[in-house]
C-alpha atoms as a PDB file:
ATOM      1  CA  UNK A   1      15.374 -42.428  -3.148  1.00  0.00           C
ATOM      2  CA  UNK A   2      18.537 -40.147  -2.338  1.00  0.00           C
ATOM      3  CA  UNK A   3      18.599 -39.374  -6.443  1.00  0.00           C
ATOM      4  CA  UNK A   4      15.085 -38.483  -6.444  1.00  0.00           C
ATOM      5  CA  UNK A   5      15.341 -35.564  -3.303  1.00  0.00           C
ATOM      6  CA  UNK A   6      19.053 -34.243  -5.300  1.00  0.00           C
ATOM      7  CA  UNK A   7      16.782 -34.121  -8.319  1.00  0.00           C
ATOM      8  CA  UNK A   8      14.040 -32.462  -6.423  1.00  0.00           C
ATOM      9  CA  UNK A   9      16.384 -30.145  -4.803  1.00  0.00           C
ATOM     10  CA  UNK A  10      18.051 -28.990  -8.477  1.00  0.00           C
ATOM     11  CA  UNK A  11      14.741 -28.745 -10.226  1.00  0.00           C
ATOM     12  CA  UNK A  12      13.589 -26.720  -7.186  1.00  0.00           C
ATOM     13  CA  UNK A  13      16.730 -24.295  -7.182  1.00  0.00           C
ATOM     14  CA  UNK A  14      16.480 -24.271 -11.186  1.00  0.00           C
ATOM     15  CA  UNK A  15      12.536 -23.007 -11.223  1.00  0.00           C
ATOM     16  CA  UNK A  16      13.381 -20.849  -8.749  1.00  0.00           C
ATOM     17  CA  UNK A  17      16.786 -19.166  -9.015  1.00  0.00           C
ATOM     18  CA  UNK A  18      16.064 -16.872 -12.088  1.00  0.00           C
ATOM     19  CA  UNK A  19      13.494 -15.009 -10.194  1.00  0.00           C
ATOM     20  CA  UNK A  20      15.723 -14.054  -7.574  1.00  0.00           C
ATOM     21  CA  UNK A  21      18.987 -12.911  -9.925  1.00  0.00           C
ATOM     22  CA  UNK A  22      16.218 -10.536 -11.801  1.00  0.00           C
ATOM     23  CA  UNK A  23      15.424  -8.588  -8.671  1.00  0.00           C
ATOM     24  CA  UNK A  24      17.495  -5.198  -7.491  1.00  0.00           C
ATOM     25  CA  UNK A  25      18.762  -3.090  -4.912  1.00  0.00           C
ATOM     26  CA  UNK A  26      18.503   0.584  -5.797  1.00  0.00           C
ATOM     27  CA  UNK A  27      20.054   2.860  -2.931  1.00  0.00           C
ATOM     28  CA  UNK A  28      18.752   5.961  -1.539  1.00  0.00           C
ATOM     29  CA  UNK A  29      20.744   8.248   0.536  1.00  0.00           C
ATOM     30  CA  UNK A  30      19.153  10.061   3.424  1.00  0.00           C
ATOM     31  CA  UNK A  31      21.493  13.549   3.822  1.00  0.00           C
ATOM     32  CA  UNK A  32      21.016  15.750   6.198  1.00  0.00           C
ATOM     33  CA  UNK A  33      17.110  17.809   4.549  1.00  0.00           C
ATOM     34  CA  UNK A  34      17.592  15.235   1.622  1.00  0.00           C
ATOM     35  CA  UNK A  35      16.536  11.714  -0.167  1.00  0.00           C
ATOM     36  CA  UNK A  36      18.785  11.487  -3.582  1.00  0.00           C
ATOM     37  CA  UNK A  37      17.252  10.712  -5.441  1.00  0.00           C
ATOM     38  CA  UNK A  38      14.053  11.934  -4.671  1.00  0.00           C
ATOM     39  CA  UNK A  39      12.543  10.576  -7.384  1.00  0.00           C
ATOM     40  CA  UNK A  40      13.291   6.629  -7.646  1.00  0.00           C
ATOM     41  CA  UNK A  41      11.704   4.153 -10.311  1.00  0.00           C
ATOM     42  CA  UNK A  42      11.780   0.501  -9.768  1.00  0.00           C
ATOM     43  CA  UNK A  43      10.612  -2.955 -10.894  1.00  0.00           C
ATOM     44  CA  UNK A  44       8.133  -5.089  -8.539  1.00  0.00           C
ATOM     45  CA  UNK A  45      10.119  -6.956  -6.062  1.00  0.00           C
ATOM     46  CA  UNK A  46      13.243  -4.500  -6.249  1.00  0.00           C
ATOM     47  CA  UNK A  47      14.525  -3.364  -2.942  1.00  0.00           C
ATOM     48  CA  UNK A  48      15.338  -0.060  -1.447  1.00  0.00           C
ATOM     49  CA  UNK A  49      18.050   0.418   0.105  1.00  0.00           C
ATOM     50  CA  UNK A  50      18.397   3.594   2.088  1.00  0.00           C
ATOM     51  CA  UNK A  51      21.504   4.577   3.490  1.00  0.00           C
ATOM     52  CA  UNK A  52      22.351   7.797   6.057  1.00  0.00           C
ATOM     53  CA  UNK A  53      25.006   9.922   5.377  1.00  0.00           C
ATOM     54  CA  UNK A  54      24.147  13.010   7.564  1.00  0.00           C
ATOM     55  CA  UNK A  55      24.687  13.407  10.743  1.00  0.00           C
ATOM     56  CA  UNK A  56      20.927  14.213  11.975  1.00  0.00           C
ATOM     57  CA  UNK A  57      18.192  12.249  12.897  1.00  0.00           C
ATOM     58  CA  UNK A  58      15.955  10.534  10.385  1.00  0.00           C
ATOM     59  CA  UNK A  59      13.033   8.490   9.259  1.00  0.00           C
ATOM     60  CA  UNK A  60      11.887   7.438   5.778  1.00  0.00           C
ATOM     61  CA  UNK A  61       7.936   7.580   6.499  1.00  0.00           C
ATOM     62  CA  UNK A  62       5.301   6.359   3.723  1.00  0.00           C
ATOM     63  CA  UNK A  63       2.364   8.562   3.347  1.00  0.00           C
ATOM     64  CA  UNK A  64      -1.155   7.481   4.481  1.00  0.00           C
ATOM     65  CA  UNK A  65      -3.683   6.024   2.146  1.00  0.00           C
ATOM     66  CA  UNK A  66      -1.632   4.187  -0.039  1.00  0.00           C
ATOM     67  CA  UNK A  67      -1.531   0.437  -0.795  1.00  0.00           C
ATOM     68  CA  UNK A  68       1.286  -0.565   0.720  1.00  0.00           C
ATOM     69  CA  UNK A  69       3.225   1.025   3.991  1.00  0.00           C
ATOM     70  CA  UNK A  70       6.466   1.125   4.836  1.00  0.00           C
ATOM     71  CA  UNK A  71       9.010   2.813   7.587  1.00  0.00           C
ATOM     72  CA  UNK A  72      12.094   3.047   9.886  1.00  0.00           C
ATOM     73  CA  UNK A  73      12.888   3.879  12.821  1.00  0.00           C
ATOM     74  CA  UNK A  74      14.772   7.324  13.923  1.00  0.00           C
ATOM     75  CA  UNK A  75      18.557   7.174  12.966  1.00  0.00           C
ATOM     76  CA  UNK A  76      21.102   9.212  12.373  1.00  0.00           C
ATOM     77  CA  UNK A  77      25.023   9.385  11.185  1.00  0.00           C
ATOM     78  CA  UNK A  78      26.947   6.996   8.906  1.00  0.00           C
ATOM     79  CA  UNK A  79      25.961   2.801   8.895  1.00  0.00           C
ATOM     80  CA  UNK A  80      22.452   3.586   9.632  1.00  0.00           C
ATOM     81  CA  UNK A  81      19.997   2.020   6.746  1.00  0.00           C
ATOM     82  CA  UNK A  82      16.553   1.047   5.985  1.00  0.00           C
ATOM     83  CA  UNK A  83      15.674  -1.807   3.810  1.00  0.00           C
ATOM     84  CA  UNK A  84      12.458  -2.453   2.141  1.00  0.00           C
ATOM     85  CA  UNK A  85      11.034  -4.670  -0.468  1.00  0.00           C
ATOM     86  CA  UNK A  86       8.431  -3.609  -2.606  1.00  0.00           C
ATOM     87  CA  UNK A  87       5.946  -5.997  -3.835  1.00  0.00           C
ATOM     88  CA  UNK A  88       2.982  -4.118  -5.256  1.00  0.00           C
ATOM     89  CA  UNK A  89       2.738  -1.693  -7.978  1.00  0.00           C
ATOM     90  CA  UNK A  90       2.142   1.514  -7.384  1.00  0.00           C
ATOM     91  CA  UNK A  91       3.682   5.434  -7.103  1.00  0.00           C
ATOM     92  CA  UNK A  92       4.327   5.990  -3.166  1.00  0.00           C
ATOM     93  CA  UNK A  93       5.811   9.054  -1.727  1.00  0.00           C
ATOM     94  CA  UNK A  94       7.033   9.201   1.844  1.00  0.00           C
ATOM     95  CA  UNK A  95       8.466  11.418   4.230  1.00  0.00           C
ATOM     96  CA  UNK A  96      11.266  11.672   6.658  1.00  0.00           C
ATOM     97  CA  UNK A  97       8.517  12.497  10.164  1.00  0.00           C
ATOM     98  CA  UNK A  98      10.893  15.024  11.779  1.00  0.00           C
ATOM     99  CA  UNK A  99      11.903  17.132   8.480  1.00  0.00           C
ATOM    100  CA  UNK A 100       8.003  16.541   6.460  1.00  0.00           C
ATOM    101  CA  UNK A 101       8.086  19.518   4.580  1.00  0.00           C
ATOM    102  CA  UNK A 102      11.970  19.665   3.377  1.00  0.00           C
ATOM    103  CA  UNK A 103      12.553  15.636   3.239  1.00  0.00           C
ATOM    104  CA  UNK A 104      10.053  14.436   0.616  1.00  0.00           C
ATOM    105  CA  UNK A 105      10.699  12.040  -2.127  1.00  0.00           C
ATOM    106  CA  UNK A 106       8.709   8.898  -4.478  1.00  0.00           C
ATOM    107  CA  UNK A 107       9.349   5.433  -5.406  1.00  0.00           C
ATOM    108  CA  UNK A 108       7.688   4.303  -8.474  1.00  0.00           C
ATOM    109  CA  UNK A 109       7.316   0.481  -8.543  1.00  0.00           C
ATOM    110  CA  UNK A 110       6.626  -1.185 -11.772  1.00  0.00           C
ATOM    111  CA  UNK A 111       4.538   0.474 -14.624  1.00  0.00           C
ATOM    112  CA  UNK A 112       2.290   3.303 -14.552  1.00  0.00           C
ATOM    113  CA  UNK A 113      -1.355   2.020 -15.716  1.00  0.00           C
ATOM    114  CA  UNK A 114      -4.502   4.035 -15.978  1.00  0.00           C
ATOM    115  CA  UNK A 115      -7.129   1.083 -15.313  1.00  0.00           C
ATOM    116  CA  UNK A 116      -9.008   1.666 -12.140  1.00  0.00           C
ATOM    117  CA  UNK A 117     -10.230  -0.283  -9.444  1.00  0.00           C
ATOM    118  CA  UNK A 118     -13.206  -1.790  -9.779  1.00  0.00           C
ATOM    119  CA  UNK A 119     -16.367  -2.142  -6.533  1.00  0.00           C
ATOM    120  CA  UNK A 120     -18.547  -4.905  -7.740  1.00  0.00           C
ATOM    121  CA  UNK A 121     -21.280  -7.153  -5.849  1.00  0.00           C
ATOM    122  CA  UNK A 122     -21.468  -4.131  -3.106  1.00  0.00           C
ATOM    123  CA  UNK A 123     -24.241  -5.058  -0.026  1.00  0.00           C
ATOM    124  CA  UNK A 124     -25.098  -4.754   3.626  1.00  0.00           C
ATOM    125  CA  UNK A 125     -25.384  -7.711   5.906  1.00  0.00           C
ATOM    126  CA  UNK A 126     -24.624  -8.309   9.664  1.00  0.00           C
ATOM    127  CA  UNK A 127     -23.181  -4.765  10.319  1.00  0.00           C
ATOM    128  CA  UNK A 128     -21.093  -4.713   7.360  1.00  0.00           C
ATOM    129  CA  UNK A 129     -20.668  -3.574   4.082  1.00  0.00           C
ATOM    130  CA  UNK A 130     -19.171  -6.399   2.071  1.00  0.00           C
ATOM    131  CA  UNK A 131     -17.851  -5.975  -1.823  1.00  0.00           C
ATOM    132  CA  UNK A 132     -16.350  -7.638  -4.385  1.00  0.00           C
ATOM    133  CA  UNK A 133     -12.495  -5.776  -5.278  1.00  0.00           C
ATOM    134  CA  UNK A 134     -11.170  -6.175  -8.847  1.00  0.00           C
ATOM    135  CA  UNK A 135      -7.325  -5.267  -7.504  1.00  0.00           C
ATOM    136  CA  UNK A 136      -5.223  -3.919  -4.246  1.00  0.00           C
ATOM    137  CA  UNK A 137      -6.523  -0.927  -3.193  1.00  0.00           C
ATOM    138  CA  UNK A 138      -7.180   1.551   0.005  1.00  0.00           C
ATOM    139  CA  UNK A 139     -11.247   1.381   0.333  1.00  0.00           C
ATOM    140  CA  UNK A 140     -12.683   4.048   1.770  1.00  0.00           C
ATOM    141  CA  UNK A 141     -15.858   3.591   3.448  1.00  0.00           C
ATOM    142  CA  UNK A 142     -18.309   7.094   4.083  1.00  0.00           C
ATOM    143  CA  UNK A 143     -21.183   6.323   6.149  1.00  0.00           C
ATOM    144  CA  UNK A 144     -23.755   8.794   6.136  1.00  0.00           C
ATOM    145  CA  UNK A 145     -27.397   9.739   7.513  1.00  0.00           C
ATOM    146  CA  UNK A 146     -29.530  12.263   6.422  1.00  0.00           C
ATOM    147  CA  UNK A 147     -26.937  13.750   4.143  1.00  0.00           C
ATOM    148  CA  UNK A 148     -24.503  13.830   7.108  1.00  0.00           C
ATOM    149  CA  UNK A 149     -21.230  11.988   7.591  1.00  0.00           C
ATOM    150  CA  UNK A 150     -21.337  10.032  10.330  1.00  0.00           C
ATOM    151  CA  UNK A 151     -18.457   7.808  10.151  1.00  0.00           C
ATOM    152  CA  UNK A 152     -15.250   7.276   7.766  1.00  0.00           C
ATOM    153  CA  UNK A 153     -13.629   3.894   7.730  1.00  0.00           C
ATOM    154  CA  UNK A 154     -10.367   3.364   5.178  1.00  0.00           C
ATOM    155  CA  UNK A 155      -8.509   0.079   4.935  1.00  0.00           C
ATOM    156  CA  UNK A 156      -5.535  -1.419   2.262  1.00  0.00           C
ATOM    157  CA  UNK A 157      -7.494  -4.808   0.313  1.00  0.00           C
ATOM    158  CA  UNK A 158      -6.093  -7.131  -2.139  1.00  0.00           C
ATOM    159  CA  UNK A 159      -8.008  -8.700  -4.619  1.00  0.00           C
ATOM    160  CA  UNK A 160     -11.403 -10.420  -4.081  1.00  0.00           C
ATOM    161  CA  UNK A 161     -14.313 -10.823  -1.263  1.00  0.00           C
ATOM    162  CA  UNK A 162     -13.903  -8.147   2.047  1.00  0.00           C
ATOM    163  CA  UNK A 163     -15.984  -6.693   3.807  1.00  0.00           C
ATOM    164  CA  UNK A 164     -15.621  -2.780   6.363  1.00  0.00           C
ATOM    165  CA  UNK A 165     -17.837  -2.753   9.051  1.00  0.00           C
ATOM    166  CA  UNK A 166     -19.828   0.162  10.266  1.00  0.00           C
ATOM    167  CA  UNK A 167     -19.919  -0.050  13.955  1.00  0.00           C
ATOM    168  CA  UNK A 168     -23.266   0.305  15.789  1.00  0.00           C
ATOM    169  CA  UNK A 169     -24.744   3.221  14.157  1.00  0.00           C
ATOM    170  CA  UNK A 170     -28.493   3.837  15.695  1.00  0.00           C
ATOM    171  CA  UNK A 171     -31.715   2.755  14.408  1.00  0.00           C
ATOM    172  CA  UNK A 172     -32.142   4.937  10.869  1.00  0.00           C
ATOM    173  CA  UNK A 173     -31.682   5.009   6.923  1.00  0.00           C
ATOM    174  CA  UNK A 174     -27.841   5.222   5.820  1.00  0.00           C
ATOM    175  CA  UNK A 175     -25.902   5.415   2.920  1.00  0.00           C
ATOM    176  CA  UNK A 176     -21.978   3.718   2.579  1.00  0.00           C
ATOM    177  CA  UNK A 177     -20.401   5.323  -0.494  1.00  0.00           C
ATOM    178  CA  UNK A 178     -17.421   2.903  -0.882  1.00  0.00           C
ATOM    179  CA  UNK A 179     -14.434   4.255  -3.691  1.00  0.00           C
ATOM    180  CA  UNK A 180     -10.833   2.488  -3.813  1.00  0.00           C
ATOM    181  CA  UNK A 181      -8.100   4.500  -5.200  1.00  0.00           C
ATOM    182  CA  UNK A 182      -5.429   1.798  -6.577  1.00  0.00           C
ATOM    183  CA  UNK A 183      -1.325   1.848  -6.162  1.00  0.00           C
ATOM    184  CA  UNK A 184      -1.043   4.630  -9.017  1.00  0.00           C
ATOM    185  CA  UNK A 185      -3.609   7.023  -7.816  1.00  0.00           C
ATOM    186  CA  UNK A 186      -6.387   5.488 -10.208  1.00  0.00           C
ATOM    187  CA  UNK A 187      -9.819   5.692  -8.144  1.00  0.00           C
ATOM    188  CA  UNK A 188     -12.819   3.894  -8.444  1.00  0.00           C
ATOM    189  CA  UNK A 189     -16.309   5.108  -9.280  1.00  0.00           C
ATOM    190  CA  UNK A 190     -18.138   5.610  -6.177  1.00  0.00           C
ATOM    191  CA  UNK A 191     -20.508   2.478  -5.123  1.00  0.00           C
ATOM    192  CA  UNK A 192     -23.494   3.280  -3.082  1.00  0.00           C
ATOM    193  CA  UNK A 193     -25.261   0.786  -0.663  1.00  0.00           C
ATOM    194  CA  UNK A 194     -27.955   1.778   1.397  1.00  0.00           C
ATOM    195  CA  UNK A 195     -29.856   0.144   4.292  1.00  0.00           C
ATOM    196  CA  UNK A 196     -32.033   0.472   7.697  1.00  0.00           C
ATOM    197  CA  UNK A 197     -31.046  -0.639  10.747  1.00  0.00           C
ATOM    198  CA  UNK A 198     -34.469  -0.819  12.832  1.00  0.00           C
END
Protein backbone atom coordinates (compact mmCIF):
# COMPACT_ATOMS: atom_id res chain seq x y z
CA UNK A 1 0.00 0.00 0.00
CA UNK A 2 2.89 2.53 1.04
CA UNK A 3 4.47 1.75 -2.74
CA UNK A 4 1.29 2.45 -4.34
CA UNK A 5 0.72 6.32 -2.57
CA UNK A 6 5.01 6.96 -3.41
CA UNK A 7 3.98 5.88 -6.88
CA UNK A 8 0.93 8.02 -6.83
CA UNK A 9 2.77 10.85 -5.40
CA UNK A 10 5.73 10.64 -8.37
CA UNK A 11 3.29 10.11 -11.17
CA UNK A 12 1.36 13.06 -9.68
CA UNK A 13 4.53 15.43 -9.39
CA UNK A 14 5.71 13.98 -12.94
CA UNK A 15 2.18 15.00 -14.86
CA UNK A 16 2.31 17.94 -13.18
CA UNK A 17 5.75 19.53 -12.76
CA UNK A 18 6.39 20.52 -16.49
CA UNK A 19 3.52 22.85 -16.45
CA UNK A 20 4.77 24.78 -13.72
CA UNK A 21 8.75 25.10 -14.96
CA UNK A 22 7.08 26.52 -18.42
CA UNK A 23 5.43 29.45 -16.71
CA UNK A 24 7.29 33.11 -16.13
CA UNK A 25 7.78 36.06 -14.19
CA UNK A 26 8.22 39.14 -16.35
CA UNK A 27 8.89 42.36 -14.12
CA UNK A 28 7.50 45.71 -14.49
CA UNK A 29 8.86 48.67 -12.79
CA UNK A 30 6.54 51.35 -11.52
CA UNK A 31 8.94 54.83 -11.56
CA UNK A 32 7.88 57.73 -10.46
CA UNK A 33 5.04 58.89 -14.04
CA UNK A 34 6.25 55.45 -15.47
CA UNK A 35 5.54 51.48 -16.15
CA UNK A 36 8.81 50.10 -18.19
CA UNK A 37 7.96 48.64 -20.08
CA UNK A 38 4.84 49.94 -21.02
CA UNK A 39 4.25 47.63 -23.42
CA UNK A 40 4.64 43.89 -21.98
CA UNK A 41 3.85 40.56 -23.98
CA UNK A 42 3.35 37.36 -22.19
CA UNK A 43 2.31 33.69 -22.37
CA UNK A 44 -1.04 32.48 -20.49
CA UNK A 45 -0.25 31.72 -16.97
CA UNK A 46 2.97 34.05 -16.86
CA UNK A 47 3.11 36.37 -13.94
CA UNK A 48 3.68 40.02 -13.53
CA UNK A 49 5.71 41.13 -11.37
CA UNK A 50 5.65 44.82 -10.66
CA UNK A 51 8.15 46.36 -8.67
CA UNK A 52 8.36 50.33 -7.29
CA UNK A 53 11.29 52.15 -7.65
CA UNK A 54 10.03 55.79 -7.18
CA UNK A 55 9.46 57.35 -4.38
CA UNK A 56 5.61 58.41 -4.97
CA UNK A 57 2.54 56.82 -4.48
CA UNK A 58 1.17 54.22 -6.86
CA UNK A 59 -1.36 51.80 -8.17
CA UNK A 60 -1.31 49.51 -11.21
CA UNK A 61 -5.23 49.76 -12.08
CA UNK A 62 -6.83 47.51 -15.00
CA UNK A 63 -9.20 49.31 -17.18
CA UNK A 64 -12.99 48.59 -17.10
CA UNK A 65 -14.66 46.29 -19.52
CA UNK A 66 -12.17 43.86 -20.00
CA UNK A 67 -12.20 40.10 -19.29
CA UNK A 68 -10.21 39.82 -16.61
CA UNK A 69 -9.39 42.57 -13.64
CA UNK A 70 -6.67 43.09 -11.77
CA UNK A 71 -5.10 45.76 -9.07
CA UNK A 72 -3.01 46.94 -6.05
CA UNK A 73 -3.22 48.81 -3.52
CA UNK A 74 -1.51 52.49 -3.11
CA UNK A 75 2.34 52.14 -2.50
CA UNK A 76 5.12 53.91 -2.80
CA UNK A 77 9.21 53.78 -2.46
CA UNK A 78 11.56 50.80 -2.87
CA UNK A 79 10.21 46.85 -1.76
CA UNK A 80 6.77 47.73 -2.68
CA UNK A 81 5.34 45.12 -5.51
CA UNK A 82 2.31 43.81 -7.07
CA UNK A 83 1.96 40.33 -8.26
CA UNK A 84 -0.51 39.00 -10.64
CA UNK A 85 -1.14 35.93 -12.62
CA UNK A 86 -2.70 36.04 -15.79
CA UNK A 87 -4.82 33.28 -16.91
CA UNK A 88 -6.89 34.40 -19.88
CA UNK A 89 -5.91 35.64 -23.17
CA UNK A 90 -6.35 38.82 -24.01
CA UNK A 91 -4.62 42.63 -24.59
CA UNK A 92 -5.35 44.61 -21.16
CA UNK A 93 -4.16 48.04 -20.46
CA UNK A 94 -4.26 49.53 -17.00
CA UNK A 95 -3.55 52.52 -15.20
CA UNK A 96 -1.77 53.74 -12.18
CA UNK A 97 -5.48 55.69 -10.45
CA UNK A 98 -3.58 58.72 -9.09
CA UNK A 99 -1.26 59.51 -12.31
CA UNK A 100 -4.24 58.08 -15.26
CA UNK A 101 -3.20 60.16 -17.90
CA UNK A 102 0.86 60.00 -17.57
CA UNK A 103 1.04 56.23 -16.06
CA UNK A 104 -0.49 54.06 -18.80
CA UNK A 105 0.83 50.85 -20.08
CA UNK A 106 -0.51 46.99 -21.72
CA UNK A 107 0.06 43.46 -21.06
CA UNK A 108 -0.52 41.22 -23.91
CA UNK A 109 -1.23 37.63 -22.76
CA UNK A 110 -0.91 34.87 -25.20
CA UNK A 111 -1.68 35.29 -29.01
CA UNK A 112 -3.51 37.87 -30.76
CA UNK A 113 -6.62 36.11 -32.64
CA UNK A 114 -9.25 37.78 -34.73
CA UNK A 115 -12.23 35.18 -34.07
CA UNK A 116 -15.03 36.81 -32.23
CA UNK A 117 -17.32 35.94 -29.66
CA UNK A 118 -20.12 34.31 -30.50
CA UNK A 119 -24.24 35.05 -28.73
CA UNK A 120 -26.13 31.96 -29.59
CA UNK A 121 -29.56 30.46 -28.16
CA UNK A 122 -30.40 34.27 -26.94
CA UNK A 123 -34.16 34.43 -24.97
CA UNK A 124 -36.21 36.02 -22.24
CA UNK A 125 -37.58 34.10 -19.33
CA UNK A 126 -38.25 34.95 -15.61
CA UNK A 127 -36.78 38.53 -15.77
CA UNK A 128 -33.79 37.57 -17.58
CA UNK A 129 -32.13 37.45 -20.65
CA UNK A 130 -30.31 34.14 -20.84
CA UNK A 131 -27.67 33.16 -23.86
CA UNK A 132 -25.54 30.73 -24.93
CA UNK A 133 -21.45 32.28 -24.95
CA UNK A 134 -19.00 30.65 -27.40
CA UNK A 135 -15.81 32.12 -25.17
CA UNK A 136 -14.86 34.65 -22.07
CA UNK A 137 -16.13 37.77 -22.70
CA UNK A 138 -17.62 41.22 -21.06
CA UNK A 139 -21.54 41.03 -22.20
CA UNK A 140 -23.11 43.98 -22.42
CA UNK A 141 -26.70 44.06 -21.97
CA UNK A 142 -28.85 47.46 -23.56
CA UNK A 143 -32.33 47.39 -22.55
CA UNK A 144 -34.46 49.59 -24.38
CA UNK A 145 -38.24 50.84 -24.85
CA UNK A 146 -39.58 52.71 -27.46
CA UNK A 147 -36.22 53.35 -29.01
CA UNK A 148 -34.99 54.60 -25.59
CA UNK A 149 -32.30 53.18 -23.33
CA UNK A 150 -33.56 52.36 -20.32
CA UNK A 151 -31.05 50.34 -18.64
CA UNK A 152 -27.28 49.09 -19.34
CA UNK A 153 -26.10 45.99 -17.58
CA UNK A 154 -22.22 44.68 -18.40
CA UNK A 155 -20.74 41.61 -16.77
CA UNK A 156 -17.19 39.34 -17.46
CA UNK A 157 -18.67 35.41 -18.66
CA UNK A 158 -16.74 32.40 -19.44
CA UNK A 159 -17.81 29.96 -21.72
CA UNK A 160 -21.33 28.44 -21.88
CA UNK A 161 -25.07 28.99 -20.37
CA UNK A 162 -25.58 32.70 -18.32
CA UNK A 163 -27.99 34.62 -18.08
CA UNK A 164 -28.15 39.21 -17.12
CA UNK A 165 -31.16 40.14 -15.63
CA UNK A 166 -33.14 43.22 -16.34
CA UNK A 167 -34.55 44.37 -13.12
CA UNK A 168 -38.27 45.25 -12.88
CA UNK A 169 -38.77 47.31 -15.86
CA UNK A 170 -42.74 48.30 -16.12
CA UNK A 171 -45.40 46.71 -18.02
CA UNK A 172 -44.33 47.43 -21.99
CA UNK A 173 -42.50 46.07 -25.25
CA UNK A 174 -38.52 46.00 -24.88
CA UNK A 175 -35.67 45.19 -26.74
CA UNK A 176 -32.07 43.63 -25.00
CA UNK A 177 -29.36 44.06 -27.64
CA UNK A 178 -26.70 41.77 -26.03
CA UNK A 179 -22.79 42.11 -27.84
CA UNK A 180 -19.58 40.56 -26.01
CA UNK A 181 -16.34 42.02 -26.92
CA UNK A 182 -13.65 39.10 -26.17
CA UNK A 183 -9.97 39.45 -24.34
CA UNK A 184 -8.42 41.01 -27.68
CA UNK A 185 -10.99 43.58 -28.43
CA UNK A 186 -12.89 41.17 -30.96
CA UNK A 187 -16.79 41.99 -30.50
CA UNK A 188 -19.65 40.10 -31.22
CA UNK A 189 -22.48 40.79 -33.64
CA UNK A 190 -25.23 42.33 -31.81
CA UNK A 191 -28.12 39.71 -30.66
CA UNK A 192 -31.54 41.10 -30.27
CA UNK A 193 -34.29 39.60 -27.95
CA UNK A 194 -37.42 41.18 -27.51
CA UNK A 195 -40.37 40.65 -25.13
CA UNK A 196 -43.56 42.12 -23.11
CA UNK A 197 -43.83 42.24 -19.73
CA UNK A 198 -47.77 42.71 -19.12
Amino acid sequence: MRRMRLAILLLTFLLFAPATAMAATSPVEVGDDFFDPATLSIARGDTVNWHWTGQSSHTVTSRRGQVDRFRSQVQSGPGSRFDYRFDYSGRFRYICKIHPFTMRAVVSVGTPETVKPKIRHARFSRGKVRFRLSERSVVKLTLKRGGHTVKRVSKVFGSGKHALGVGHPRAASYTAVLRATDGWGNRSKAVSVHFTIG
